[in-house]
Protein backbone atom coordinates (compact mmCIF):
# COMPACT_ATOMS: atom_id res chain seq x y z
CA UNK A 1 5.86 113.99 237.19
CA UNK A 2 4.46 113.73 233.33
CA UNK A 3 6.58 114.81 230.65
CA UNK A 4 6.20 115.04 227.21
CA UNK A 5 7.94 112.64 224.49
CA UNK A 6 10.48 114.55 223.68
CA UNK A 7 12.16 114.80 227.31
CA UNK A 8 11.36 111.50 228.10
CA UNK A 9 13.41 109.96 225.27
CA UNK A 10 16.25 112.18 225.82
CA UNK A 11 15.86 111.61 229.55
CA UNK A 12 15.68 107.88 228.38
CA UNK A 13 19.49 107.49 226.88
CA UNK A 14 20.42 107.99 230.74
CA UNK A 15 17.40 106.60 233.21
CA UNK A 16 15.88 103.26 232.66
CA UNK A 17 12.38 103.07 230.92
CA UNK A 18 9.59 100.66 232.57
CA UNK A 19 7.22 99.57 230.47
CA UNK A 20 3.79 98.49 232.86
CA UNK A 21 1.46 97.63 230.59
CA UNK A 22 0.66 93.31 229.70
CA UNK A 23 3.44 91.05 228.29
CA UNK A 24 1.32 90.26 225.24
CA UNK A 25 1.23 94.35 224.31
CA UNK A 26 5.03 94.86 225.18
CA UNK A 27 5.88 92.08 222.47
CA UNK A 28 4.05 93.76 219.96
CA UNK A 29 5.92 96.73 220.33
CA UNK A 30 7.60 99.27 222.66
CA UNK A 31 10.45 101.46 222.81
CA UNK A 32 13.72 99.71 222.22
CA UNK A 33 15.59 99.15 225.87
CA UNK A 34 12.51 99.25 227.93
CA UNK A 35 11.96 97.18 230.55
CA UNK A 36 8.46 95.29 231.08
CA UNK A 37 7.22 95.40 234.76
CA UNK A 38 3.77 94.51 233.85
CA UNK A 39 0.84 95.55 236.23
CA UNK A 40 -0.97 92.82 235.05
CA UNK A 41 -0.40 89.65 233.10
CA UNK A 42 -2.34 89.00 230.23
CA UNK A 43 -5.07 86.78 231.90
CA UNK A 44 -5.44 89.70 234.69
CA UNK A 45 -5.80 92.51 231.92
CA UNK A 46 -8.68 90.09 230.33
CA UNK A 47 -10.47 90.12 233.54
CA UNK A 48 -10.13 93.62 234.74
CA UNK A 49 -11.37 95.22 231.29
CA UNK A 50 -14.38 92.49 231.47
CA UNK A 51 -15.20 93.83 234.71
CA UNK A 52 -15.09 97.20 233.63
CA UNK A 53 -16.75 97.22 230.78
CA UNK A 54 -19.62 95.23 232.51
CA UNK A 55 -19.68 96.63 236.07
CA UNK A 56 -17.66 100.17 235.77
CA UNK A 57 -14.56 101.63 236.53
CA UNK A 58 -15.00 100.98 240.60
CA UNK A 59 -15.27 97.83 240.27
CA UNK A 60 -12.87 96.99 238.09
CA UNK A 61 -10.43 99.08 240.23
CA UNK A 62 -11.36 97.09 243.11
CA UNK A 63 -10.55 93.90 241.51
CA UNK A 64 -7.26 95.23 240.09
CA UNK A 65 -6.03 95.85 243.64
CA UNK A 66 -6.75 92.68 244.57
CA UNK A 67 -4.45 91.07 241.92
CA UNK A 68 -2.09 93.93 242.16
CA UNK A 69 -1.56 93.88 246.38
CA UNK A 70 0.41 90.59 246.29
CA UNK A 71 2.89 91.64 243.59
CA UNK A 72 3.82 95.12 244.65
CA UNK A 73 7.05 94.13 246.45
CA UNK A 74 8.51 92.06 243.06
CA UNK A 75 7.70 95.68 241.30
CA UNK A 76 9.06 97.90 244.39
CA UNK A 77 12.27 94.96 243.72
CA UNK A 78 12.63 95.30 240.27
CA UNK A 79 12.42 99.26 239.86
CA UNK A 80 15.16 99.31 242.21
CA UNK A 81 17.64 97.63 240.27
CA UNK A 82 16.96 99.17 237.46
CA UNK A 83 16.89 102.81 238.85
CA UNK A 84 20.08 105.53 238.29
CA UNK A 85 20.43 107.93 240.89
CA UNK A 86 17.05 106.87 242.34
CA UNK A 87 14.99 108.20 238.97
CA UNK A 88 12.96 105.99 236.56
CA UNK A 89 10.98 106.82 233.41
CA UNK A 90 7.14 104.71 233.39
CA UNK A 91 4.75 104.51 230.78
CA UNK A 92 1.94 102.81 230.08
CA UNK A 93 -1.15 103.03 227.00
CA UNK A 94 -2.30 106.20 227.32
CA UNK A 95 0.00 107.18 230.10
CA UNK A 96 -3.16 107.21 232.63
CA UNK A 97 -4.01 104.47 235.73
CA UNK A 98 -1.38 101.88 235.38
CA UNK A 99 1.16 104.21 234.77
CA UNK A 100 0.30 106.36 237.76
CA UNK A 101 -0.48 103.91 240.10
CA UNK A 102 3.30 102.53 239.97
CA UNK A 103 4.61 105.47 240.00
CA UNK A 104 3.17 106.22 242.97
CA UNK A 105 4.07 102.43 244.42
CA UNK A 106 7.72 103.45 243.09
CA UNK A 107 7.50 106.53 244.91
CA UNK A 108 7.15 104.68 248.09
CA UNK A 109 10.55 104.01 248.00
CA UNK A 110 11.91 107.01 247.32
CA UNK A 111 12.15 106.68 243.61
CA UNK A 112 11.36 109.62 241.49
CA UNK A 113 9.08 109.15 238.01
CA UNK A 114 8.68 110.15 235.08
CA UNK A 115 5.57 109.39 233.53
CA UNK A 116 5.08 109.71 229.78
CA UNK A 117 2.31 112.01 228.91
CA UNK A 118 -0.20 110.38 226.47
CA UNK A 119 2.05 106.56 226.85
CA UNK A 120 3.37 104.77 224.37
CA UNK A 121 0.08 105.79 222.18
CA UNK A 122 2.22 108.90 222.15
CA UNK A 123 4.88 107.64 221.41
CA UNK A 124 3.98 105.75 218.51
CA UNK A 125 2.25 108.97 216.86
CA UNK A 126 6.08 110.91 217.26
CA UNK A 127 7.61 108.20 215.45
CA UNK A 128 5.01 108.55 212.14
CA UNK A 129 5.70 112.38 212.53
CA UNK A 130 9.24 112.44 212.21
CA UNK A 131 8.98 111.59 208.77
CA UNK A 132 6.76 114.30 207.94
CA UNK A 133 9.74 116.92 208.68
CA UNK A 134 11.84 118.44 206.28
CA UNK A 135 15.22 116.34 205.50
CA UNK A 136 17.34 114.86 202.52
CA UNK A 137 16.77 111.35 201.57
CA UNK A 138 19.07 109.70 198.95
CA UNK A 139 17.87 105.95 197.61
CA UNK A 140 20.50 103.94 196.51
CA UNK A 141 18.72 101.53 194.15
CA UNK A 142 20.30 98.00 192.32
CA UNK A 143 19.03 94.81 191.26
CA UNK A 144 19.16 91.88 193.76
CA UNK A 145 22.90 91.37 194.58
CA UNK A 146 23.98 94.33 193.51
CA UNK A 147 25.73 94.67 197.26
CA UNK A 148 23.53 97.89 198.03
CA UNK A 149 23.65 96.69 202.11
CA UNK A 150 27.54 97.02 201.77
CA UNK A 151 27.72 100.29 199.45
CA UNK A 152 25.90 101.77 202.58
CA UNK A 153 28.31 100.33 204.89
CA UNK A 154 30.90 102.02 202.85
CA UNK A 155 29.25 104.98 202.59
CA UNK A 156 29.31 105.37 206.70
CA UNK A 157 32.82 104.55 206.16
CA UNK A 158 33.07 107.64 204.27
CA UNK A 159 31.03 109.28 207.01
CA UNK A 160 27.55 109.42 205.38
CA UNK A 161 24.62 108.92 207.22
CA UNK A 162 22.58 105.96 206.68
CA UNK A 163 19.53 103.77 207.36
CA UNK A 164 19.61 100.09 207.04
CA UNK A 165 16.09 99.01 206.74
CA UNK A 166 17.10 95.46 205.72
CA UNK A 167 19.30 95.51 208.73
CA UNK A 168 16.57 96.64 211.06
CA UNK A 169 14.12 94.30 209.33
CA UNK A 170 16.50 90.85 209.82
CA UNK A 171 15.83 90.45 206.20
CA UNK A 172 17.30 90.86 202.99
CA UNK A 173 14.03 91.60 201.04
CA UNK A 174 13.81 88.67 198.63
CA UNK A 175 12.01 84.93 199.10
CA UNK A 176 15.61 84.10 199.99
CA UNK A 177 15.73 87.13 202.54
CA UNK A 178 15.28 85.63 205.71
CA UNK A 179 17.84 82.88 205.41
CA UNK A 180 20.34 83.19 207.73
CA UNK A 181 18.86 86.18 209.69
CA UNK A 182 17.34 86.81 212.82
CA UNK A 183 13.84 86.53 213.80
CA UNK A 184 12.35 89.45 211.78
CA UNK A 185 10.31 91.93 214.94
CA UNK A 186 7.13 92.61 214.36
CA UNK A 187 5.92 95.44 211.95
CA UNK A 188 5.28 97.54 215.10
CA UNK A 189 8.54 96.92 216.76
CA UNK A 190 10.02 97.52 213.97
CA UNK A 191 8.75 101.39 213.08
CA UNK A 192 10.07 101.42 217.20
CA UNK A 193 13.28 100.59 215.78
CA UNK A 194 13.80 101.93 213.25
CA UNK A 195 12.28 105.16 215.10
CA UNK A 196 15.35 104.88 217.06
CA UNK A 197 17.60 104.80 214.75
CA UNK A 198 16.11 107.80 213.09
CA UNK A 199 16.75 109.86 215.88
CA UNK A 200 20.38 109.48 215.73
CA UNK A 201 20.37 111.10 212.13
CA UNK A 202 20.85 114.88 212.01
CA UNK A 203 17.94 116.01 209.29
CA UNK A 204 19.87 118.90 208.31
CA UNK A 205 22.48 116.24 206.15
CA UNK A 206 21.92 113.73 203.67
CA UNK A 207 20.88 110.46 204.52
CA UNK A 208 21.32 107.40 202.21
CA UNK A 209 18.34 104.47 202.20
CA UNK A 210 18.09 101.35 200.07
CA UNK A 211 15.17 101.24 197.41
CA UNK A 212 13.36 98.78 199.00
CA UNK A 213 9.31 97.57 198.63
CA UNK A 214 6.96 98.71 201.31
CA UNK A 215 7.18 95.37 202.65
CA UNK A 216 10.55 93.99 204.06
CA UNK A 217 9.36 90.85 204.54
CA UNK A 218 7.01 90.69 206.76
CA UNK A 219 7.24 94.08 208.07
CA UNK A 220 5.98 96.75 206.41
CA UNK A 221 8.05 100.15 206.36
CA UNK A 222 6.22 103.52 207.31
CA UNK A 223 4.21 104.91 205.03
CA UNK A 224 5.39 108.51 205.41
CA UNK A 225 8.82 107.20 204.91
CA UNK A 226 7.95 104.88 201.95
CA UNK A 227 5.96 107.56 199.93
CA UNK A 228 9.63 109.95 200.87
CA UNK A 229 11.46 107.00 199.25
CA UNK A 230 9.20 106.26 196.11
CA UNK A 231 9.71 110.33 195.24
CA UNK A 232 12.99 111.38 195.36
CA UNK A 233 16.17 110.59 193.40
CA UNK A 234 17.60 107.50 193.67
CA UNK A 235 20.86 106.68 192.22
CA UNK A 236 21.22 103.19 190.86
CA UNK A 237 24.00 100.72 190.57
CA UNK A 238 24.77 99.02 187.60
CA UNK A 239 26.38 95.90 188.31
CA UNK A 240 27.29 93.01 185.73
CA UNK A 241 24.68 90.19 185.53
CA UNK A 242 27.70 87.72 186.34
CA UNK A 243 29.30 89.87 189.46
CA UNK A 244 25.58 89.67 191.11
CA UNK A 245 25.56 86.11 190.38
CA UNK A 246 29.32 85.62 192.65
CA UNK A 247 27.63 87.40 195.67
CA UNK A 248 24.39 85.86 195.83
CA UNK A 249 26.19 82.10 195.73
CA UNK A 250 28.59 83.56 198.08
CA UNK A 251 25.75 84.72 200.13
CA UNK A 252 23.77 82.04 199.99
CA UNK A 253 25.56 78.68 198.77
CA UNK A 254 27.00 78.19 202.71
CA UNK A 255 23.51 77.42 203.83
CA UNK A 256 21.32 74.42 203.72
CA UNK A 257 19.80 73.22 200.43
CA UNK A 258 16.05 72.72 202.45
CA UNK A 259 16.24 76.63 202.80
CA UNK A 260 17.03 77.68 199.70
CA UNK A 261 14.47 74.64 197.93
CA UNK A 262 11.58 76.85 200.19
CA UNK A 263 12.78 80.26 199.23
CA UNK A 264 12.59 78.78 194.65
CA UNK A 265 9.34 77.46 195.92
CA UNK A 266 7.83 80.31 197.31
CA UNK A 267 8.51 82.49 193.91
CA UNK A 268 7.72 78.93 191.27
CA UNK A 269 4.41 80.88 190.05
CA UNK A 270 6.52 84.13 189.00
CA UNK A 271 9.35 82.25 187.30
CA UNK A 272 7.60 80.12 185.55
CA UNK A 273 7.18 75.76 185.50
CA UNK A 274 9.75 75.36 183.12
CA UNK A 275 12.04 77.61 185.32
CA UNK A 276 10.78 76.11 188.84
CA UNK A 277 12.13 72.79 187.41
CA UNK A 278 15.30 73.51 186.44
CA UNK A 279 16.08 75.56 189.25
CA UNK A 280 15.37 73.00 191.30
CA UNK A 281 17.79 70.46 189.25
CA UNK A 282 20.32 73.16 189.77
CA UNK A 283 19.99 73.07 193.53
CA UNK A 284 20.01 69.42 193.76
CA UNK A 285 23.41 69.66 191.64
CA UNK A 286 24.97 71.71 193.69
CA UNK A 287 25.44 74.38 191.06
CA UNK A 288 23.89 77.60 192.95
CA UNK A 289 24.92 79.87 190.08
CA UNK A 290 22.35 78.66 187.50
CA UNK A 291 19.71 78.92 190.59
CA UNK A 292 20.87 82.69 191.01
CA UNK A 293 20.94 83.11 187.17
CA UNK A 294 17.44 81.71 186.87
CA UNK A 295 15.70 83.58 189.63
CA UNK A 296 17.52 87.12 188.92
CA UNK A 297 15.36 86.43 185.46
CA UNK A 298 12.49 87.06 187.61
CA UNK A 299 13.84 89.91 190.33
CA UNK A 300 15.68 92.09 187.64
CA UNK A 301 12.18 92.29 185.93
CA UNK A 302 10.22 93.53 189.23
CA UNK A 303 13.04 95.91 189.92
CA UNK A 304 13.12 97.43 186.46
CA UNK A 305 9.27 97.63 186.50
CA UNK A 306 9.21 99.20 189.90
CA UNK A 307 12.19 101.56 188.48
CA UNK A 308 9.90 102.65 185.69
CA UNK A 309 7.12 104.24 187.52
CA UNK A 310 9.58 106.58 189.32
CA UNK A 311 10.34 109.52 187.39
CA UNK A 312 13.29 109.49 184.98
CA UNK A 313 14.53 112.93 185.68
CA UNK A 314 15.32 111.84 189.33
CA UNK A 315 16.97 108.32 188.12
CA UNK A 316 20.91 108.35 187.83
CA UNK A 317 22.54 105.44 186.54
CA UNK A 318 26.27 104.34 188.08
CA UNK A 319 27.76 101.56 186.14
CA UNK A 320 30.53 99.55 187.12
CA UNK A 321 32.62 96.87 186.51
CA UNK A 322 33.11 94.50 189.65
CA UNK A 323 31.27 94.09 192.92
CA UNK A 324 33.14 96.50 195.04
CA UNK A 325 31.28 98.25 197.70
CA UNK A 326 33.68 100.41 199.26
CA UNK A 327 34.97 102.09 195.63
CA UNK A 328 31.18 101.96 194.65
CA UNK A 329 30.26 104.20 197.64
CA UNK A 330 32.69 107.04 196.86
CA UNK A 331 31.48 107.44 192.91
CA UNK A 332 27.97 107.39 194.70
CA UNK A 333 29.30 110.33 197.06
CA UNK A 334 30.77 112.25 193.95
CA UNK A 335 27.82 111.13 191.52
CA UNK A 336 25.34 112.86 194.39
CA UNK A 337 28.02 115.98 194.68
CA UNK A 338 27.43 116.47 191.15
CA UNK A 339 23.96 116.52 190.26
CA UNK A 340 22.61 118.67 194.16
């Protein structure tokens, strides 16, 4: 049975979603919790579109079956296990041939499909849509260390709805973002992600984002949802030069010195020789403030320039005194209450 994407994600928080298309195109991206019972492997996908793009669709059929045959127990295995009340949800590209052919292996069984209509091609075309809809977006903006991760933690304390693109990223934005983290996904697996995450939001409330740059990293966020970011009001947080400086060498001190010598290296052109140098002194002296004094030189003045080309009418300053997240978050909350 083919359903449309809609029904097949809700239908997905309950039934288990296979995923039959090649290892190499699941890691690039699919929906988050699917399971990959590939028809083919990556070697047998090579061959099969050779074939049919030099001797036709029959033939390459033919040749499929022949890798296929030998492997459609393991599949018949696998679905079972991962079937609820004998019902599974199966997509492929385009939601055509490979899709349909194991549902109809799965069906053998007595399992009952659901096959997404249009695949995960579909799939990926909801997820840039979503962001074309109507909803509220509210950017929390800072200069590095300002603790803008935590204010939004506090501000789902306070029951706000929020989206954590560093979170979903692994990264924390700057040449010193991936220290520490996870693996960042892939730019693909991460719109999946963050798709999913979306979903959870109800559009008709607020929802609080960091100001970030289009690229986290090295993924790159939406561009719907970027340009939604660049044009509405953001409310930044003010916080003291030397309270940034205590979180970032909290942040960062605790890991090793090779890291952190990589991350200075990686930015030497923008702060300067003179700067590269004595950062690097710093390091090797174990004083991590003057590293996070000297490259906050360089950050503060690509945030303020990036800050400048929004317009000022939607800016709103908050300044405060300490680093304090969770008392930060509520003046955001009645800052925003004020000026709807």
């Amino acid at each position: 049975m083919k359903i449309q994407i809609e029904e097949f994600l809700t239908l997905s928080e309950k039934y288990a979603v296979v995923d039959v298309r090649s290892p190499k195109e699941f890691a690039q991206g699919h929906i988050p919790g699917a399971h990959n019972i590939a028809l083919f492997s990556n070697e047998e996908r090579a061959v099969v579109g050779t074939i049919y793009k030099n001797s036709g669709k029959e033939s390459a059929v033919l040749r499929g079956l022949d890798i296929v045959g030998p492997k459609m127990s393991g599949f018949v295995k696998a679905a079972r296990k991962l079937a609820v009340d004998k019902k599974i949800l199966v997509h492929c590209w385009r939601g055509g041939m490979r899709s349909g052919s194991m549902a109809w292996l799965f069906s053998t069984i007595g399992l009952e499909s659901y096959i997404l209509e249009g695949g995960y091609k579909a799939y990926r075309a909801y997820n840039r849509e979503q962001y074309l809809k109507d909803f509220s977006l509210i950017v929390v903006g800072g200069m590095t260390g300002s603790g803008k991760t935590d204010i939004l933690k506090g501000l789902a304390k306070r029951g706000q709805q929020i989206i954590d693109l560093e979170g979903i990223a692994h990264h924390k934005g700057s040449a010193f973002g991936a220290i520490g983290q996870l693996p960042q996904p892939t730019t693909e697996q991460f719109e999946n992600d963050l798709a999913m995450e979306w979903r959870k939001l109800n559009l008709l409330l607020p929802i609080w984002i960091e100001d970030e740059s289009r690229a986290v990293g090295l993924v790159n966020v939406p561009e719907e949802l970027y340009n939604k970011i660049r044009s509405t009001k953001v409310f930044k947080v003010d916080v003291p030069k030397e309270e940034r400086i205590k979180r970032l060498v909290k942040e960062y001190a605790c890991f090793d010195k090779a890291s952190l010598e990589d991350a200075v290296l990686r930015i030497q052109k923008r702060l300067g020789g003179q700067n590269k140098i004595d950062a690097m002194n710093a390091l090797a002296d174990n004083d991590f403030a003057t590293v996070a004094d000297i490259t906050l030189a360089y950050y503060d003045k690509a945030y303020n320039y990036g800050l400048g080309k929004r317009d000022n009418e939607l800016v709103y300053v908050l300044k405060v005194d300490k680093d304090e997240p969770d008392i930060t978050a509520e003046k955001l909350i009645n800052l925003y209450n004020s000026n709807k």
